[in-house]
C-alpha atoms as a PDB file:
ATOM      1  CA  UNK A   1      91.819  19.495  15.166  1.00  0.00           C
ATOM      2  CA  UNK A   2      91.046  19.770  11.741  1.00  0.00           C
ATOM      3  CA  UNK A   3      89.660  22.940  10.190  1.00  0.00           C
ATOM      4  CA  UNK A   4      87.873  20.964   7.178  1.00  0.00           C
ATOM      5  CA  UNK A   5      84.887  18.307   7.777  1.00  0.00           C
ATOM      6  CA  UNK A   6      83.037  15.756   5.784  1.00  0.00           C
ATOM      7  CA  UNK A   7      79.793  16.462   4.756  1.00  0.00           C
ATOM      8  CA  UNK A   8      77.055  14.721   7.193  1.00  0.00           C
ATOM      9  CA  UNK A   9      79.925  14.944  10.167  1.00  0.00           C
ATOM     10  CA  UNK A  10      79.116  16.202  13.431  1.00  0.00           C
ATOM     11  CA  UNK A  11      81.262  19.666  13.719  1.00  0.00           C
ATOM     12  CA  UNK A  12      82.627  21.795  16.382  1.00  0.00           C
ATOM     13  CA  UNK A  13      80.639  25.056  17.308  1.00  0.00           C
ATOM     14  CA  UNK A  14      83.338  26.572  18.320  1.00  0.00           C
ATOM     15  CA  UNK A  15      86.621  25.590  15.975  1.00  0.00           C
ATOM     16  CA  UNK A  16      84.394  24.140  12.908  1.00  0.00           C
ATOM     17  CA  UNK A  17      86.422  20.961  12.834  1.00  0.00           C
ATOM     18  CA  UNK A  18      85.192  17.038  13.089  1.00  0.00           C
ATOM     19  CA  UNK A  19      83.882  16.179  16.558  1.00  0.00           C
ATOM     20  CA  UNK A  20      84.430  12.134  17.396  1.00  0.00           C
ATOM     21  CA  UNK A  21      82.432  10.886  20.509  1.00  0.00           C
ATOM     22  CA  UNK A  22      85.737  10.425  22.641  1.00  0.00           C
ATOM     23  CA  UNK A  23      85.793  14.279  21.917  1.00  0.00           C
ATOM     24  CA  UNK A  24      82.391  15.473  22.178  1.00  0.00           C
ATOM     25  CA  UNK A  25      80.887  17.509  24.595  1.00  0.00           C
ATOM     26  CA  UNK A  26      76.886  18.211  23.557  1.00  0.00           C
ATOM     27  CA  UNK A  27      75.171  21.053  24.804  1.00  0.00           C
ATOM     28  CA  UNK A  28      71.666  22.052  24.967  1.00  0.00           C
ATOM     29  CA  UNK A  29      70.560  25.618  24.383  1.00  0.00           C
ATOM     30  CA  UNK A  30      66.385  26.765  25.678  1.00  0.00           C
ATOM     31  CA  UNK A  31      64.803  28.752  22.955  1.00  0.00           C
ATOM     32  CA  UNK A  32      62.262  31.305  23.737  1.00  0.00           C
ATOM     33  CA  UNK A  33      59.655  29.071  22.094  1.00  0.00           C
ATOM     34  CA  UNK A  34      59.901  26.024  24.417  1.00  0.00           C
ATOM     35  CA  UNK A  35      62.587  24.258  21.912  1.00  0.00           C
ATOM     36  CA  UNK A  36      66.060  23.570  22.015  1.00  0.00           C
ATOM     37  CA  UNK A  37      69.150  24.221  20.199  1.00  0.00           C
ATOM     38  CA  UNK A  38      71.614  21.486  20.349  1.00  0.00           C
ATOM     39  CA  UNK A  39      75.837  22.181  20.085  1.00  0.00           C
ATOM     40  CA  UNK A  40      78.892  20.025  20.010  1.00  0.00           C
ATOM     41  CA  UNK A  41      82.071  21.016  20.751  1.00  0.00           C
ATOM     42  CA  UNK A  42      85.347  19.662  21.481  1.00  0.00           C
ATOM     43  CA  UNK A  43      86.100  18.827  25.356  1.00  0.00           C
ATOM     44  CA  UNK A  44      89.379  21.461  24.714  1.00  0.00           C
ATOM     45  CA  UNK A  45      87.176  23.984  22.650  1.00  0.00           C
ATOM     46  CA  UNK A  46      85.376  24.146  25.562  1.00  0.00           C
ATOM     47  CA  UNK A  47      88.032  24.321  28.050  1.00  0.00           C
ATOM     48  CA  UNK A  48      89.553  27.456  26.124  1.00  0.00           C
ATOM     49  CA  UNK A  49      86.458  29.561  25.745  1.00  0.00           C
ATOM     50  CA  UNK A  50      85.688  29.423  29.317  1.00  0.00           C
ATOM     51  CA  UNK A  51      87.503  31.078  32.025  1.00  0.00           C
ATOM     52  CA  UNK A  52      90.079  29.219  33.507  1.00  0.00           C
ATOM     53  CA  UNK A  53      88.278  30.204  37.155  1.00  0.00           C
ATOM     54  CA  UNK A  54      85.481  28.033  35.628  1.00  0.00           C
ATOM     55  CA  UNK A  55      85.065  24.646  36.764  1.00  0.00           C
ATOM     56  CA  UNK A  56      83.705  21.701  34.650  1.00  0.00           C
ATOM     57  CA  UNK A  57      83.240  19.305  37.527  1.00  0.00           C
ATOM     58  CA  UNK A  58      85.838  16.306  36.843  1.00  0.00           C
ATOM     59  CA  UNK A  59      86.735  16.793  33.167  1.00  0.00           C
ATOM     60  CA  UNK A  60      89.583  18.929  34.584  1.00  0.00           C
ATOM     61  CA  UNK A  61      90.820  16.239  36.788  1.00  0.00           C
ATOM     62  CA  UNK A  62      91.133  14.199  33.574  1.00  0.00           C
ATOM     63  CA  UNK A  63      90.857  16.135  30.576  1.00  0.00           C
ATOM     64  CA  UNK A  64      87.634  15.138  29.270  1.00  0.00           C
ATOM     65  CA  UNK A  65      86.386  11.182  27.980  1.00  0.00           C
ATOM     66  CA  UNK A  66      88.993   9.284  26.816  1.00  0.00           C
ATOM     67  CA  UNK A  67      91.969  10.358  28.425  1.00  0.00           C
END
């Protein structure tokens, strides 16, 4: 993953790098005002912050779209 990104790219919350599609994982945060916050982050980015006792239904079984 790269640590550099082109302007106007979507980037990683978590490593700062480009996020393609076949990578992305897009999450939704609830603000205390009724809005949202929307993330992306890599499938593996994700994977490695969480707890390995974590599940993440069947993108363990296959590592995430794509693979």
């Amino acid at each position: 993953m790269s640590t550099t990104s082109p302007i106007g790219a979507v980037v990683c919350a978590l490593c700062s790098g480009s996020v393609v599609p076949t990578e992305m994982v897009s999450l939704e945060l609830p603000l205390s005002d009724g809005g949202s916050q929307g993330l992306y982050v890599h499938w593996s980015c994700l994977r490695n912050a969480l707890h390995p006792t974590v599940p993440l239904s069947d993108v363990d079984s296959y590592g995430g779209p794509g693979k």
